[in-house]
PDB file of N, CA and C in Angstrom:
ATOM      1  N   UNK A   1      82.604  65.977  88.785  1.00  0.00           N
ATOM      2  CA  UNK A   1      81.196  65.850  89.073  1.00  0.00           C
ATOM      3  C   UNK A   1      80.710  64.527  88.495  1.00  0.00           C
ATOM      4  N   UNK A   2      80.045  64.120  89.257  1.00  0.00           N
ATOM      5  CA  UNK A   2      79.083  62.881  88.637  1.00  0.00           C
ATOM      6  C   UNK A   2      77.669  62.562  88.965  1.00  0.00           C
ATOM      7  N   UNK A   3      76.939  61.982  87.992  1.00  0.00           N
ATOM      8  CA  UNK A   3      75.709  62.211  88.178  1.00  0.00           C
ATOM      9  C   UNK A   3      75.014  60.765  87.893  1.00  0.00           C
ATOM     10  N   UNK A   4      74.189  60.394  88.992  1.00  0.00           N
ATOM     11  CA  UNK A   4      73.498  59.053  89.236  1.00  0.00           C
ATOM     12  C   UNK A   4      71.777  58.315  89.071  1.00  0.00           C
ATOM     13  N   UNK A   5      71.810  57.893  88.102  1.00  0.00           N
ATOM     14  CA  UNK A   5      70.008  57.724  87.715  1.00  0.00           C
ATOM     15  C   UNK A   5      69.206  56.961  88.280  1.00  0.00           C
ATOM     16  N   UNK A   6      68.299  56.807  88.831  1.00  0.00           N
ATOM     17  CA  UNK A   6      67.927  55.570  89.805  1.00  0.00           C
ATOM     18  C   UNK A   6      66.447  56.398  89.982  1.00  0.00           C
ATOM     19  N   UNK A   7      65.771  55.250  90.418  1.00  0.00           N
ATOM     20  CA  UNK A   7      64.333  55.718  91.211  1.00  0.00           C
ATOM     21  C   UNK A   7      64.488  55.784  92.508  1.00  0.00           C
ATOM     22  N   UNK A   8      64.089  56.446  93.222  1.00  0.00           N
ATOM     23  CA  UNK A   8      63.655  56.435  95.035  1.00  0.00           C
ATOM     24  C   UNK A   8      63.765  55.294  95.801  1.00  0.00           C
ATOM     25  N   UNK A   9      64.321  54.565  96.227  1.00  0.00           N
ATOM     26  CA  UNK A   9      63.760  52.871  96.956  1.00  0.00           C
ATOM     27  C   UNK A   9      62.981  53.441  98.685  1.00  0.00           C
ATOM     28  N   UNK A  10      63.382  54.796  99.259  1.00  0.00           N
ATOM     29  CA  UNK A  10      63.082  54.998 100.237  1.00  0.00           C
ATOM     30  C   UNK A  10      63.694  56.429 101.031  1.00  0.00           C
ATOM     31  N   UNK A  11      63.257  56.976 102.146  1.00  0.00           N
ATOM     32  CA  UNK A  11      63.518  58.188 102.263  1.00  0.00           C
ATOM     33  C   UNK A  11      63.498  58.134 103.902  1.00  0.00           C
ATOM     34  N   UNK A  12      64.646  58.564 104.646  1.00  0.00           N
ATOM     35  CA  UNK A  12      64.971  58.481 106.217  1.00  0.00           C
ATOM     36  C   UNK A  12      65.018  60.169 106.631  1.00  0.00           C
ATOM     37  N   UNK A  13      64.634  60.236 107.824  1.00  0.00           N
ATOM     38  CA  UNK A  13      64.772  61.565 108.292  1.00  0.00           C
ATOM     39  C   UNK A  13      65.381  60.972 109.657  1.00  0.00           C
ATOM     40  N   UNK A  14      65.910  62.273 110.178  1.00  0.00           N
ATOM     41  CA  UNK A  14      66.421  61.470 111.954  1.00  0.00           C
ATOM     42  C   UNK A  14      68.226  61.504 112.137  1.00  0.00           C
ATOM     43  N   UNK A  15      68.715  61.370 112.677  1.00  0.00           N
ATOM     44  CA  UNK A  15      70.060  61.221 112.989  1.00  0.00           C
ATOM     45  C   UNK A  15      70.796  62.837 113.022  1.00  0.00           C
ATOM     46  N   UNK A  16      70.022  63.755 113.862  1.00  0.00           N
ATOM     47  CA  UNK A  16      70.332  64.733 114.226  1.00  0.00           C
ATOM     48  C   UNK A  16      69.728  66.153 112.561  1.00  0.00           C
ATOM     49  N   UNK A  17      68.836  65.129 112.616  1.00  0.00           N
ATOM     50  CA  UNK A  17      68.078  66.284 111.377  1.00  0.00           C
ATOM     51  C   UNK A  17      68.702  65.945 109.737  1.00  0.00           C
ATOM     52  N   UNK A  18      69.514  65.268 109.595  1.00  0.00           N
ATOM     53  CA  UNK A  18      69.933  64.512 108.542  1.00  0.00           C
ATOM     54  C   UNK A  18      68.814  63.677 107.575  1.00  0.00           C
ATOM     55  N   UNK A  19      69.071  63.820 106.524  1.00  0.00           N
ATOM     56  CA  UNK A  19      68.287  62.827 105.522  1.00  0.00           C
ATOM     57  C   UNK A  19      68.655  62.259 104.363  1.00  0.00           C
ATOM     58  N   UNK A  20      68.395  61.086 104.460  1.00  0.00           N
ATOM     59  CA  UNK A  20      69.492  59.914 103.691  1.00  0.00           C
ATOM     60  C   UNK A  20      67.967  59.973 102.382  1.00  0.00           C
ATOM     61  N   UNK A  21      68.494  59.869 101.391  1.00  0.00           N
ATOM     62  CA  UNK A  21      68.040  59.396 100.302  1.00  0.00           C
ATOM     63  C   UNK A  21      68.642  58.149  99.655  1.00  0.00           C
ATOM     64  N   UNK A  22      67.693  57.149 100.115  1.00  0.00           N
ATOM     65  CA  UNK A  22      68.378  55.521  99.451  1.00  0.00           C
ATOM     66  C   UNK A  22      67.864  55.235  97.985  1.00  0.00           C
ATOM     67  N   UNK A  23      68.581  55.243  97.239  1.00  0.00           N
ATOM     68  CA  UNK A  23      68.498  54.949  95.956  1.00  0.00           C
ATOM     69  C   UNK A  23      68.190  53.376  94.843  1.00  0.00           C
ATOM     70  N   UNK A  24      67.064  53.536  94.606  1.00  0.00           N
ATOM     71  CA  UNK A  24      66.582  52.033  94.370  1.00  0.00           C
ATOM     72  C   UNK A  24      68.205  50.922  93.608  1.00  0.00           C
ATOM     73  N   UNK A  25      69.291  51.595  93.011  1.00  0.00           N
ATOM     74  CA  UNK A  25      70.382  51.181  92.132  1.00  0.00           C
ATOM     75  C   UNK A  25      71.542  51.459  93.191  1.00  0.00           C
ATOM     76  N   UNK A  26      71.577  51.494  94.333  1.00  0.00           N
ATOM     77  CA  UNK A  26      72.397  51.975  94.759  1.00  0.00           C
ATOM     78  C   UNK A  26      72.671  52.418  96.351  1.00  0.00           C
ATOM     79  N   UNK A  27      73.823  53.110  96.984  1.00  0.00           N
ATOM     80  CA  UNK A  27      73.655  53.993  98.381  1.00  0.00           C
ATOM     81  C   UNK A  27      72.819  54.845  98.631  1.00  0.00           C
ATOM     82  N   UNK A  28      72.919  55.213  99.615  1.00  0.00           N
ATOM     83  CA  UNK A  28      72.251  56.796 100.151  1.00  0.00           C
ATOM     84  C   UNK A  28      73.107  57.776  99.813  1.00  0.00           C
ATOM     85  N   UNK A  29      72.566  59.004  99.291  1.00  0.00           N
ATOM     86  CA  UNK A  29      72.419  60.252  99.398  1.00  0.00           C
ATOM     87  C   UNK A  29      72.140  60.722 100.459  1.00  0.00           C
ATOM     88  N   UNK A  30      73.257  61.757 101.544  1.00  0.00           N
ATOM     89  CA  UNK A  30      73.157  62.543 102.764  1.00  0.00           C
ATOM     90  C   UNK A  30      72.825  63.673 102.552  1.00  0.00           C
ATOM     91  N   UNK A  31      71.725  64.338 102.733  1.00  0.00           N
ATOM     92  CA  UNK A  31      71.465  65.340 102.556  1.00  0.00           C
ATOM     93  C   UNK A  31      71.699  66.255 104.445  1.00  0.00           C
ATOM     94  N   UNK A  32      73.017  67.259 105.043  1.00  0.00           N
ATOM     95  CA  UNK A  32      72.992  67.691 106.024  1.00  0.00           C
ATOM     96  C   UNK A  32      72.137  68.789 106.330  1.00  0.00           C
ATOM     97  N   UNK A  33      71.503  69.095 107.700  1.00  0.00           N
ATOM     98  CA  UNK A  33      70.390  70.065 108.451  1.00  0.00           C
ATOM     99  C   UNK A  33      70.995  71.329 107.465  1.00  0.00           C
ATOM    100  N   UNK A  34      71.788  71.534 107.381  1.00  0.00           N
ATOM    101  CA  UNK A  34      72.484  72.849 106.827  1.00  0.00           C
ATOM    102  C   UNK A  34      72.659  73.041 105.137  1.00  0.00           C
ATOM    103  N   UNK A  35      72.169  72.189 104.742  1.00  0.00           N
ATOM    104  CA  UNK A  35      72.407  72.367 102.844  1.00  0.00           C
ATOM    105  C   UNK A  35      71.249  72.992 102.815  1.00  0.00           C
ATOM    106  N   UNK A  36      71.288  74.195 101.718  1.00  0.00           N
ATOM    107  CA  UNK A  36      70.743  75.036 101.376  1.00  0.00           C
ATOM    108  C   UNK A  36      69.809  74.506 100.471  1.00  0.00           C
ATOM    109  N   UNK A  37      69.950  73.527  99.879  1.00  0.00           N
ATOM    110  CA  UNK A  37      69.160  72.693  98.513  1.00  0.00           C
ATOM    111  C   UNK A  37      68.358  71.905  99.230  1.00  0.00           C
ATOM    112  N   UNK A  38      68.482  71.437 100.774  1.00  0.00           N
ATOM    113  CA  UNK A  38      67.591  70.848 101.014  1.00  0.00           C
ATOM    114  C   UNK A  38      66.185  70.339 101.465  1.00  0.00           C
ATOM    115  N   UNK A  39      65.205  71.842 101.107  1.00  0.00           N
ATOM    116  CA  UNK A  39      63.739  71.358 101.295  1.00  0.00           C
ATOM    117  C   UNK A  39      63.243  71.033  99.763  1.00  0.00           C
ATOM    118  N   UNK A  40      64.121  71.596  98.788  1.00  0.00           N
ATOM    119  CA  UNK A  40      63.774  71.359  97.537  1.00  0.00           C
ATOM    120  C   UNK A  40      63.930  70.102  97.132  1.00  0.00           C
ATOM    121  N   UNK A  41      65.189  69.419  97.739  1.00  0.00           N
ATOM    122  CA  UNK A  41      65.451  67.980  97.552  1.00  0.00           C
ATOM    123  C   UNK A  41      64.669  66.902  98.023  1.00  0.00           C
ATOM    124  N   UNK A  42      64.026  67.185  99.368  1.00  0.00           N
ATOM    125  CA  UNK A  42      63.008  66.553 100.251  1.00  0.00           C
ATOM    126  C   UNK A  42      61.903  66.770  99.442  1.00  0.00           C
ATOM    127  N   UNK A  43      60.946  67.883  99.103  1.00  0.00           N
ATOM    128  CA  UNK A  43      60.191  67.807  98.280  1.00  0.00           C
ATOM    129  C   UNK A  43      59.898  66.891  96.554  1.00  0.00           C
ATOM    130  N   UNK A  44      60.922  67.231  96.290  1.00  0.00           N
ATOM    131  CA  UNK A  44      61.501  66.713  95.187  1.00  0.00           C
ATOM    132  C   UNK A  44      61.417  64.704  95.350  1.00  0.00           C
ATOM    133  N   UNK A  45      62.283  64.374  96.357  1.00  0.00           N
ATOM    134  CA  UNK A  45      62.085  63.213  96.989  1.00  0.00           C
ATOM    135  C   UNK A  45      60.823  62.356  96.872  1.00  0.00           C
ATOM    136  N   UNK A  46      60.049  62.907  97.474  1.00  0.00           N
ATOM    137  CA  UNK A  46      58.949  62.994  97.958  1.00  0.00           C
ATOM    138  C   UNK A  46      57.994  62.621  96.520  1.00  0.00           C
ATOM    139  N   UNK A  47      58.138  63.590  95.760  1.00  0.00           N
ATOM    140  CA  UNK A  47      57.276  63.614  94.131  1.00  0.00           C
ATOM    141  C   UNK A  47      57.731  62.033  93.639  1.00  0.00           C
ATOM    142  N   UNK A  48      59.184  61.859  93.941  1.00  0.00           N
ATOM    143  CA  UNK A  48      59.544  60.596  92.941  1.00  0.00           C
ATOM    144  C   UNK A  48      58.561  59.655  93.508  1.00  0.00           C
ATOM    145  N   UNK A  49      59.093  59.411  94.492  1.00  0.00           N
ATOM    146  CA  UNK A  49      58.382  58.359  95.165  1.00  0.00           C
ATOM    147  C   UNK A  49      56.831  58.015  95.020  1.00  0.00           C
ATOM    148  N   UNK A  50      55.950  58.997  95.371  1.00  0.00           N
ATOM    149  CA  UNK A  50      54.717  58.785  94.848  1.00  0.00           C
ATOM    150  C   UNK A  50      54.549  58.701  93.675  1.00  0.00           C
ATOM    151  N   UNK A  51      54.993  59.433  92.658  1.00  0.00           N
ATOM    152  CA  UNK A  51      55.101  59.383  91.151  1.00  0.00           C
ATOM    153  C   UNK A  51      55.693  58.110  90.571  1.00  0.00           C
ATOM    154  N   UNK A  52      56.572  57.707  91.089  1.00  0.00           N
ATOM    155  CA  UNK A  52      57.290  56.897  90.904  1.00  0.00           C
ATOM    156  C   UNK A  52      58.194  57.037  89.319  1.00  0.00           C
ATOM    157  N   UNK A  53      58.665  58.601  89.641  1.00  0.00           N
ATOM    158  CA  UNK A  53      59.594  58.967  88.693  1.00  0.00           C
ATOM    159  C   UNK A  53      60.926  59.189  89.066  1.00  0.00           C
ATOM    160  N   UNK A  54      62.035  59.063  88.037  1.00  0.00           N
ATOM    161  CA  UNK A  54      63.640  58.443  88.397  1.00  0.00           C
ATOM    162  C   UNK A  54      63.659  60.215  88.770  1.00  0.00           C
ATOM    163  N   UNK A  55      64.919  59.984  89.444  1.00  0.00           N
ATOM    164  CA  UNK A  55      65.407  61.261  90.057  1.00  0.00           C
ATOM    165  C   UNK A  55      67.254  60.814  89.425  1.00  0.00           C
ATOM    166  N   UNK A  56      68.235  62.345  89.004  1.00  0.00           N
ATOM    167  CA  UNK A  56      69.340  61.511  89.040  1.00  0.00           C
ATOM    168  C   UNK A  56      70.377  62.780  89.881  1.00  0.00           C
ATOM    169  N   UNK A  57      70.810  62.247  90.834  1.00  0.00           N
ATOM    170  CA  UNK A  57      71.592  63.001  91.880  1.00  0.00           C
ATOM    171  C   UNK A  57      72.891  63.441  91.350  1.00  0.00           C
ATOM    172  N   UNK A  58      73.080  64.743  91.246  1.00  0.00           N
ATOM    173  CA  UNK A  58      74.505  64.999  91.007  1.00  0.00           C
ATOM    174  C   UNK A  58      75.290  64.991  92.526  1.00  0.00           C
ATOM    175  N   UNK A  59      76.808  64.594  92.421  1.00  0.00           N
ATOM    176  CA  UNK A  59      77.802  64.404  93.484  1.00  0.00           C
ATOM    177  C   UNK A  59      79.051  65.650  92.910  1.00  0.00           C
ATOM    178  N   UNK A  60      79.795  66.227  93.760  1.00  0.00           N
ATOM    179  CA  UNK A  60      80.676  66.917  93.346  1.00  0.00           C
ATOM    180  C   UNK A  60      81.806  66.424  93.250  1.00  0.00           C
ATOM    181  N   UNK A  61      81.908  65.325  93.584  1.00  0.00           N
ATOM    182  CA  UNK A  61      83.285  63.951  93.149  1.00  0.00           C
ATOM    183  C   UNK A  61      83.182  63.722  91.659  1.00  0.00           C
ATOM    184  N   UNK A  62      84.223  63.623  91.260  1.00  0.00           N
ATOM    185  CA  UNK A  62      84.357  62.666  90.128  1.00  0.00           C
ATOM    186  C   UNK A  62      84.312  61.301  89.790  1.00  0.00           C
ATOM    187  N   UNK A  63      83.989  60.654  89.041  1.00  0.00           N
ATOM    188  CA  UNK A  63      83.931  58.932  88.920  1.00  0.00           C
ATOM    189  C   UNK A  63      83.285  58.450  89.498  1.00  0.00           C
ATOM    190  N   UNK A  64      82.677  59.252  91.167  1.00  0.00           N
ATOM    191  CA  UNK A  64      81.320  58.295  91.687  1.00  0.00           C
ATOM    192  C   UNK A  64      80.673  57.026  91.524  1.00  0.00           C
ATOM    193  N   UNK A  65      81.574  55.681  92.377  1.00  0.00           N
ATOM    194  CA  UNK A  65      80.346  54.883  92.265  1.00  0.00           C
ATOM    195  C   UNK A  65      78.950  54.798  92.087  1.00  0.00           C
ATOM    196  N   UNK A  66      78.058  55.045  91.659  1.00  0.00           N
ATOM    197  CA  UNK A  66      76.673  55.429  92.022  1.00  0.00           C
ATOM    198  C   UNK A  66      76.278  54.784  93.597  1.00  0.00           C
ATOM    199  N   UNK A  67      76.643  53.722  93.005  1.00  0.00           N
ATOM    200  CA  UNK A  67      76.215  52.502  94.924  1.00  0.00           C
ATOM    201  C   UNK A  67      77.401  52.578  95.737  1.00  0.00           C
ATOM    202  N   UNK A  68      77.919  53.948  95.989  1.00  0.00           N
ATOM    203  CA  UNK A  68      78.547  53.850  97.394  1.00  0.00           C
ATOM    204  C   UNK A  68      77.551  54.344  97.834  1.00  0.00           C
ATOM    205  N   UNK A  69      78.202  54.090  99.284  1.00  0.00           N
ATOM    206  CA  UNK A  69      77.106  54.268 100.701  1.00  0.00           C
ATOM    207  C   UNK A  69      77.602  55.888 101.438  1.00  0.00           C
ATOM    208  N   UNK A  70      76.386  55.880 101.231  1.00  0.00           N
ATOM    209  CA  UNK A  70      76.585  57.469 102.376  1.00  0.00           C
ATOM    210  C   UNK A  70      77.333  58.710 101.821  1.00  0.00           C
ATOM    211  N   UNK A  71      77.064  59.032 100.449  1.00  0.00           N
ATOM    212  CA  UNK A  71      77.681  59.878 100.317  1.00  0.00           C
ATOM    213  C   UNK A  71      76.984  61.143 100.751  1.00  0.00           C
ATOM    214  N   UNK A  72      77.756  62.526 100.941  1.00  0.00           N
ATOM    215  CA  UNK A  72      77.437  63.663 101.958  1.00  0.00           C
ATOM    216  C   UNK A  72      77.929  64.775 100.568  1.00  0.00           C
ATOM    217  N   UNK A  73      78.634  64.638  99.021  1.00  0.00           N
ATOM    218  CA  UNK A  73      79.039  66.001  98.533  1.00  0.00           C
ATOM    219  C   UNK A  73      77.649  66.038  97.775  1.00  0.00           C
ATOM    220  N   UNK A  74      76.321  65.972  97.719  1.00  0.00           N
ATOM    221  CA  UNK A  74      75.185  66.147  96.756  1.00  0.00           C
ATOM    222  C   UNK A  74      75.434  67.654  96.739  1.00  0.00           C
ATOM    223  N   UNK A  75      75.429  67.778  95.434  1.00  0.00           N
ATOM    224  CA  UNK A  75      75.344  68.892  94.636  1.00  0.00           C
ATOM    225  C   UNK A  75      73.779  69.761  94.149  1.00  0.00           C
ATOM    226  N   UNK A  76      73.090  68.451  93.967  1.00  0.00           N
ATOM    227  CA  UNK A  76      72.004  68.968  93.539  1.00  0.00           C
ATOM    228  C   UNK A  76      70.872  67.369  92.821  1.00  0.00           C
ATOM    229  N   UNK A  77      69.564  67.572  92.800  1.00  0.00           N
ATOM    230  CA  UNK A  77      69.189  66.320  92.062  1.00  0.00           C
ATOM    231  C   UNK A  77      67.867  66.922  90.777  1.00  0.00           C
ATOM    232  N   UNK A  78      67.656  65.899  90.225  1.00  0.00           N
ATOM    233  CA  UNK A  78      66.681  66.610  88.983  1.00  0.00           C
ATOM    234  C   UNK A  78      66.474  65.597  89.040  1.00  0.00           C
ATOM    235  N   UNK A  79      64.991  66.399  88.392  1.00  0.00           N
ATOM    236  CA  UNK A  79      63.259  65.033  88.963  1.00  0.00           C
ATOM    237  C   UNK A  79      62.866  64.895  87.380  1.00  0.00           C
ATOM    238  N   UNK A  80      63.281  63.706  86.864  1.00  0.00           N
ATOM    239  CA  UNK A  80      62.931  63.354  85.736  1.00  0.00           C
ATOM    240  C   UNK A  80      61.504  62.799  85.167  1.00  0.00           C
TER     241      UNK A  80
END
């Protein structure tokens, strides 16, 4: 597992119901139509950004670049 600290830089919806979370330090976060975590994450999203408070995304990989692109294993994120 690894876990990535960053603020919000921006938030995409679209590409068959998919939503990328781009990370001001880094890639996107894929959040798929089918993850169970994901209106909480969108919401969540959403708070940083206006708040303009860091969010830090857990991945279920190990060693995680933070700034790769497009990752799809999000585990979960916490709104700091």
């Amino acid at each position: 597992m690894t876990q990535c600290q960053s603020n919000v830089e921006k938030m995409w919806a679209g590409d068959g119901a998919y939503i990328w979370v781009h990370l001001a330090n880094g890639g996107p976060a894929i959040i798929a139509p089918n993850d169970l975590n994901r209106e909480a994450v969108i919401a969540m999203t959403i708070t940083a950004m206006t708040t303009e408070r860091r969010v830090v995304i857990r991945y279920a990989a190990d060693n995680v670049a933070c700034r790769s692109q497009g990752r799809t294993d999000l585990l979960g994120m916490y709104l700091l």
